[in-house]
Protein backbone atom coordinates (compact mmCIF):
# COMPACT_ATOMS: atom_id res chain seq x y z
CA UNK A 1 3.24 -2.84 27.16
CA UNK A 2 6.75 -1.60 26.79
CA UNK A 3 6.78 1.56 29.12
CA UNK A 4 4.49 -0.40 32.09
CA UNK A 5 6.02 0.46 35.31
CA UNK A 6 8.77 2.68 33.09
CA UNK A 7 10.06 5.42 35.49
CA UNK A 8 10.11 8.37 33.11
CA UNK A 9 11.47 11.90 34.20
CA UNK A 10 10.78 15.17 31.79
CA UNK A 11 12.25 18.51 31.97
CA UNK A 12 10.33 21.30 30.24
CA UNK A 13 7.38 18.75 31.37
CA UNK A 14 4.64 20.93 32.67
CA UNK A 15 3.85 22.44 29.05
CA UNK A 16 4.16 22.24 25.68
CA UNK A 17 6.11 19.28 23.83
CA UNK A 18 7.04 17.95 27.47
CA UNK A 19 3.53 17.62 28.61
CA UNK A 20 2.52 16.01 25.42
CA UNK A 21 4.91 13.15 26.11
CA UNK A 22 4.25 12.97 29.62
CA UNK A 23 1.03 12.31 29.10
CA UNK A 24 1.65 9.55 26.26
CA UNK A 25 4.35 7.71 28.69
CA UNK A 26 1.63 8.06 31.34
CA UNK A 27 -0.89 6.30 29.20
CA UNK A 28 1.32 3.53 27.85
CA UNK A 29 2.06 2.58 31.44
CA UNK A 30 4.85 4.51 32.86
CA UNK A 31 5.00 6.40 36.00
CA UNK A 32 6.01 10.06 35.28
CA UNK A 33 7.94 12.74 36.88
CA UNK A 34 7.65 16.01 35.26
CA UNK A 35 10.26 19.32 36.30
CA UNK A 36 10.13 22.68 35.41
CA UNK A 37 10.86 26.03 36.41
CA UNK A 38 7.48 27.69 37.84
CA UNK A 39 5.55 25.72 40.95
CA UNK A 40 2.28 26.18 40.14
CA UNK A 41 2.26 25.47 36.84
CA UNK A 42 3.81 22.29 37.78
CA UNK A 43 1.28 21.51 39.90
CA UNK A 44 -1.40 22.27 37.67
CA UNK A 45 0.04 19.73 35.17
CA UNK A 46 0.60 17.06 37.71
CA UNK A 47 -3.39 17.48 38.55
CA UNK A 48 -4.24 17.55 35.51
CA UNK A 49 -2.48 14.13 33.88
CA UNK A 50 -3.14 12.56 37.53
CA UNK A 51 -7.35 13.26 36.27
CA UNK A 52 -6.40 10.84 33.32
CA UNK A 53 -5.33 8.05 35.62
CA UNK A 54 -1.93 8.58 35.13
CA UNK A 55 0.56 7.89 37.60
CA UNK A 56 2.31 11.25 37.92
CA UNK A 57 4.39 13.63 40.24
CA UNK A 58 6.45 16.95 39.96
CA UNK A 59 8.76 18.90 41.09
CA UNK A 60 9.15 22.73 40.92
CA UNK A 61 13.44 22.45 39.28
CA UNK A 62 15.71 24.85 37.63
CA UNK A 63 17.88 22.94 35.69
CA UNK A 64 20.77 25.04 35.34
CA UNK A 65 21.39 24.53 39.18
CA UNK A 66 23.46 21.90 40.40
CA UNK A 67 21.70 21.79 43.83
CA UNK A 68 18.12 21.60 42.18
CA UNK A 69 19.18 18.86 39.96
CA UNK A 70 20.35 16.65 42.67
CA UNK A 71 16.96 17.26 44.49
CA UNK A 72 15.56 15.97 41.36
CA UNK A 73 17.76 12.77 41.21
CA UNK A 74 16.73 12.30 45.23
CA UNK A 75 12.88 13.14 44.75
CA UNK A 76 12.91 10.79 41.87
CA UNK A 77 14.50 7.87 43.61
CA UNK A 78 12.93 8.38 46.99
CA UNK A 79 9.49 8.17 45.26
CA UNK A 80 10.37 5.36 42.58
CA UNK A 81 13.61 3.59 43.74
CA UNK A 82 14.85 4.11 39.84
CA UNK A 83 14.83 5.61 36.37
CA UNK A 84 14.48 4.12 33.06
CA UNK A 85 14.24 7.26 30.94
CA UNK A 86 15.41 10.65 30.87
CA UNK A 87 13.45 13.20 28.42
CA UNK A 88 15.54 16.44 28.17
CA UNK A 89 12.95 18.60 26.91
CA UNK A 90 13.72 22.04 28.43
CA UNK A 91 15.04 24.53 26.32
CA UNK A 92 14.56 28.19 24.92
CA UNK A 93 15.33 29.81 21.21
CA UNK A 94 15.58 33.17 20.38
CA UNK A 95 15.80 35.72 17.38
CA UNK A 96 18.65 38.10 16.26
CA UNK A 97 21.34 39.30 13.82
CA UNK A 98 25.08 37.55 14.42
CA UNK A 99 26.51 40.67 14.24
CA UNK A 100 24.61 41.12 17.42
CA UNK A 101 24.62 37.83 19.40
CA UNK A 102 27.87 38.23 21.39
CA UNK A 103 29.35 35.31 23.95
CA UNK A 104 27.60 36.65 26.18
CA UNK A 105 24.41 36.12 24.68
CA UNK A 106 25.58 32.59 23.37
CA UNK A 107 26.39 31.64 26.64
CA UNK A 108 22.54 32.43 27.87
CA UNK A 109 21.83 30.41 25.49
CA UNK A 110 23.89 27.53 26.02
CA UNK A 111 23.29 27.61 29.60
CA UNK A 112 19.92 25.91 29.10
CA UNK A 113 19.90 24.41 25.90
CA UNK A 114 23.19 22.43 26.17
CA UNK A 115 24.99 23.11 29.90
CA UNK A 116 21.47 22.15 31.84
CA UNK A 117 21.29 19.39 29.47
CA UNK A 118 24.54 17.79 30.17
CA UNK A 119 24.16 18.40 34.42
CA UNK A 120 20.82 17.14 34.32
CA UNK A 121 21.75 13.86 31.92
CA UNK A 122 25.19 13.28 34.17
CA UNK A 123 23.03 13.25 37.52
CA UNK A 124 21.01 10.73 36.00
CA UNK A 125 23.78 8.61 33.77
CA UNK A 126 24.62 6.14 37.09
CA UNK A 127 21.13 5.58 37.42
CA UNK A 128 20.17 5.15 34.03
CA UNK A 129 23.43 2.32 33.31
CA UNK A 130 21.41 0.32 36.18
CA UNK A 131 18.08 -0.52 34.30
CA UNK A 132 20.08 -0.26 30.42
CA UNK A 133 17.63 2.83 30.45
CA UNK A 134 17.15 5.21 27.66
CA UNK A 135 17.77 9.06 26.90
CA UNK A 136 15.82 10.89 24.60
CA UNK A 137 17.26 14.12 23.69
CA UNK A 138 14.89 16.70 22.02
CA UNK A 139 16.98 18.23 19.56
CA UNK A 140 15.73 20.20 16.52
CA UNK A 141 16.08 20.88 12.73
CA UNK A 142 18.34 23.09 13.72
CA UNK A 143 20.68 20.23 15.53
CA UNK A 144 21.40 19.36 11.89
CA UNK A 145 21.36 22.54 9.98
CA UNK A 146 21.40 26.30 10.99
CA UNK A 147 19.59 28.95 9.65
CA UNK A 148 19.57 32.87 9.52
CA UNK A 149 18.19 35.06 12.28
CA UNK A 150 17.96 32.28 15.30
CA UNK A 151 20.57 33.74 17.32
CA UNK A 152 22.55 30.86 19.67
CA UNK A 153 19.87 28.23 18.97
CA UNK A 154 21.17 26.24 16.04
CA UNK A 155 24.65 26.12 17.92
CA UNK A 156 23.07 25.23 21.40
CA UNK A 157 21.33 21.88 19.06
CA UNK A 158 24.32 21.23 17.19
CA UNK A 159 26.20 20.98 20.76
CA UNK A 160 23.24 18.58 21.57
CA UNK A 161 23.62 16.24 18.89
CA UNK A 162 26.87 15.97 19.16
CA UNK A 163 26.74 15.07 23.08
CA UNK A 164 24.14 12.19 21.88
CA UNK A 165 26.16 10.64 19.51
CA UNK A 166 29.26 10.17 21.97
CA UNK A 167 26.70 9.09 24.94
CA UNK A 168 25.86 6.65 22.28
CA UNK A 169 29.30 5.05 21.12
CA UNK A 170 30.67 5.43 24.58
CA UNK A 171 27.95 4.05 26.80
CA UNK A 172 25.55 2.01 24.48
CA UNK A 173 28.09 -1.17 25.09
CA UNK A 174 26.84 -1.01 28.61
CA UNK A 175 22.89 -0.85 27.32
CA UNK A 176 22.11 2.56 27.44
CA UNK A 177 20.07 3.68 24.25
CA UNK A 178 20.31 7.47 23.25
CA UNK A 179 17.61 9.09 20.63
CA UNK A 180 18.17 12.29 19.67
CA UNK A 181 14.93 13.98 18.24
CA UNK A 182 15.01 16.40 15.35
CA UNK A 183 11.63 18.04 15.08
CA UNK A 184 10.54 20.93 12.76
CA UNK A 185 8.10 23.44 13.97
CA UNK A 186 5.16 22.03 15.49
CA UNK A 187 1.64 22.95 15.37
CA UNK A 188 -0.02 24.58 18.19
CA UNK A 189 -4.13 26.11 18.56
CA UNK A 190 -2.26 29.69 18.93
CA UNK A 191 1.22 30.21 16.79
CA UNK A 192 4.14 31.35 19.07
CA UNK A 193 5.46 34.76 17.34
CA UNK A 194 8.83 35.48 18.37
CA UNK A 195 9.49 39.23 19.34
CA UNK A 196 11.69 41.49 16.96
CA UNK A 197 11.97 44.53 19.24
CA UNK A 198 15.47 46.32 18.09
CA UNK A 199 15.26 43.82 14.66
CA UNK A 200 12.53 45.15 12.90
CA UNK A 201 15.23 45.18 9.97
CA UNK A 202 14.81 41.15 10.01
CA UNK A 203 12.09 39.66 7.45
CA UNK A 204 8.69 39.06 9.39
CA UNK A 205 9.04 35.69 8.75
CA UNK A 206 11.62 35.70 11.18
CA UNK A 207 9.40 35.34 13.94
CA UNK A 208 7.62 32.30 13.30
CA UNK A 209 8.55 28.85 14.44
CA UNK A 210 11.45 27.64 12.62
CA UNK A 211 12.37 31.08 11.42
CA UNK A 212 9.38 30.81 8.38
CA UNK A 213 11.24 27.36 7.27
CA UNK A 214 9.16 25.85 4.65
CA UNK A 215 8.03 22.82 6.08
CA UNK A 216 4.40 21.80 6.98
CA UNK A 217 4.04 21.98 11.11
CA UNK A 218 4.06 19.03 12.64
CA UNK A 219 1.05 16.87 14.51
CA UNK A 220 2.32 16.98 18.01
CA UNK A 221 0.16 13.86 19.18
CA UNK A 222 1.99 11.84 15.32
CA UNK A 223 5.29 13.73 16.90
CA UNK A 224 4.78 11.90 20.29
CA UNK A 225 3.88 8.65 18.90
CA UNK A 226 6.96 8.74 16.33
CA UNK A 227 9.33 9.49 19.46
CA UNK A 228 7.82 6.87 21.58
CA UNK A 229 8.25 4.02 19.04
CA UNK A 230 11.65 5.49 18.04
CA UNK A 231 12.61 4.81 21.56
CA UNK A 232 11.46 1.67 22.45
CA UNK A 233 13.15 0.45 19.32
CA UNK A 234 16.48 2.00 20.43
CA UNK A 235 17.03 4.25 17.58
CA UNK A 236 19.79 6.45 17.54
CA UNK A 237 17.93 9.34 15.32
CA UNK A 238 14.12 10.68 14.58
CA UNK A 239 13.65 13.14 11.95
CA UNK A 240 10.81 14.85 11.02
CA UNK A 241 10.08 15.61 8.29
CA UNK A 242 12.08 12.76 6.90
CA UNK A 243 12.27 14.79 3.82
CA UNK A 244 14.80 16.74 6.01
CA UNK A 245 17.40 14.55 5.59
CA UNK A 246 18.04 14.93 2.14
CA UNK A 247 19.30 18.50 2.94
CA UNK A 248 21.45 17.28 5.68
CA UNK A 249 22.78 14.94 3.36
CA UNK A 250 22.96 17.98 0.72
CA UNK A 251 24.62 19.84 3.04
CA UNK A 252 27.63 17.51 3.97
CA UNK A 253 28.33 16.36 0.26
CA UNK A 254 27.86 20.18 -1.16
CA UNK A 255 28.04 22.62 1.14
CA UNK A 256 28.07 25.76 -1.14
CA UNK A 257 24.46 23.67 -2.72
CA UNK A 258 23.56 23.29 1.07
CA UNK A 259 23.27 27.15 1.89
CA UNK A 260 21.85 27.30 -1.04
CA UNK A 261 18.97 25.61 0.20
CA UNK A 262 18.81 26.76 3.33
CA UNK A 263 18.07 29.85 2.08
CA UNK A 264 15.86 29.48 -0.43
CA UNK A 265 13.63 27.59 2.02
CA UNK A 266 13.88 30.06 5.31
């Protein structure tokens, strides 16, 4: 199996997405580490995917903090002796008008989506060049295109994309494969609604996943599964729904068409 004996480390990995694909690393082979911001519910994840047999530890990590990052890098290498994969999960969105969303605001926003990103991916880089390792970057819809009412987020994504693609030409001579994921609103038993307090100007639509884009949730075990094959086959990109990227491809031929689009179909 590809990912036997893979050292994989996940931020965001105690819930949501980041779980998901900690488990499916775990049962394909690898040996997981998952960080995140709140002890127990580490802790509770780590017992809980150790259950299924899977090799697993965690760390309690805020990953806007230099000095909890490099714990991270020394947990990880004390326990394992290497890494093979990075999975930059961890990441927040948000809801509001621009004529609202001042720097200050952006730069909350940034912080964790992009900033913790980078420190987390640069403590890692040295160790990742050794094994030819892999990054997989989870990105979103909005990493291609932005849409109304979502605040910093689409920025934050573009920033993330970007950062992928020149980790890519820069260090993939060296073996280092970079996947940047662009998922669209996945499914979940409960559906996240955002919170409008102050906005209640904004469309109710506004508050659910994806800002009410009209695109069918997404399977998050297919999702997993799509991102794990993406990355053992080194592929720069994963987009879903593929049907997204005839928009993006819209959008950077005809951009007047492109907003167009957008929103008609948010």
């Amino acid at each position: 199996m590809f990912w036997q004996d893979k050292v994989i480390v996940i931020t965001g990995g105690s819930s949501g997405l980041g779980k998901e694909l900690a488990q499916a690393f775990g049962k394909a082979g690898g040996k997981v580490v998952i960080a995140a911001l709140e002890p127990e519910i580490v802790d509770v994840a780590v017992t809980e995917l150790q259950q299924e047999g899977i090799d697993c530890a965690g760390l309690a990590c805020n990953v806007t903090s230099d000095e909890d990052v490099e714990k991270l890098k020394s947990f990880v290498l004390d326990k394992y002796g290497k890494v093979d994969v990075l999975v930059n999960v961890a990441g927040r969105t948000d809801r509001g008008k621009m004529l609202d969303w001042t720097a200050d605001k952006f730069e909350k926003v940034m912080k964790l989506n992009f900033f913790a990103l980078v420190r987390v991916t640069h403590a890692f880089l040295p160790e990742l060049l050794k094994t030819q390792g892999r990054i997989i970057n989870i990105g979103s819809l909005a990493s291609k295109s932005a849409s109304r009412w979502t605040g910093a987020y689409p920025t934050s994504k573009h920033a993330v994309a970007a950062y992928s693609q020149q980790l890519r030409l820069e260090l993939g001579s060296q073996g280092l494969k970079v996947l940047l994921v662009c998922p669209g609103p996945i499914a979940r038993e409960t559906e996240r609604l955002y919170p409008l307090e102050g906005l209640e100007d904004l469309p109710e639509s506004a508050r659910r996943p994806g800002a009410g884009v009209k695109v069918k949730k997404l399977d998050p075990k297919k999702l997993v599964a799509a991102i794990l094959k993406a990355s053992e086959k080194g592929l720069p990109e994963l987009v879903m729904p593929w049907k997204a990227r005839l928009l993006f491809a819209i959008q950077q031929l005809f951009p007047r068409l492109g907003d167009w689009l957008v929103q008609k179909n948010t």
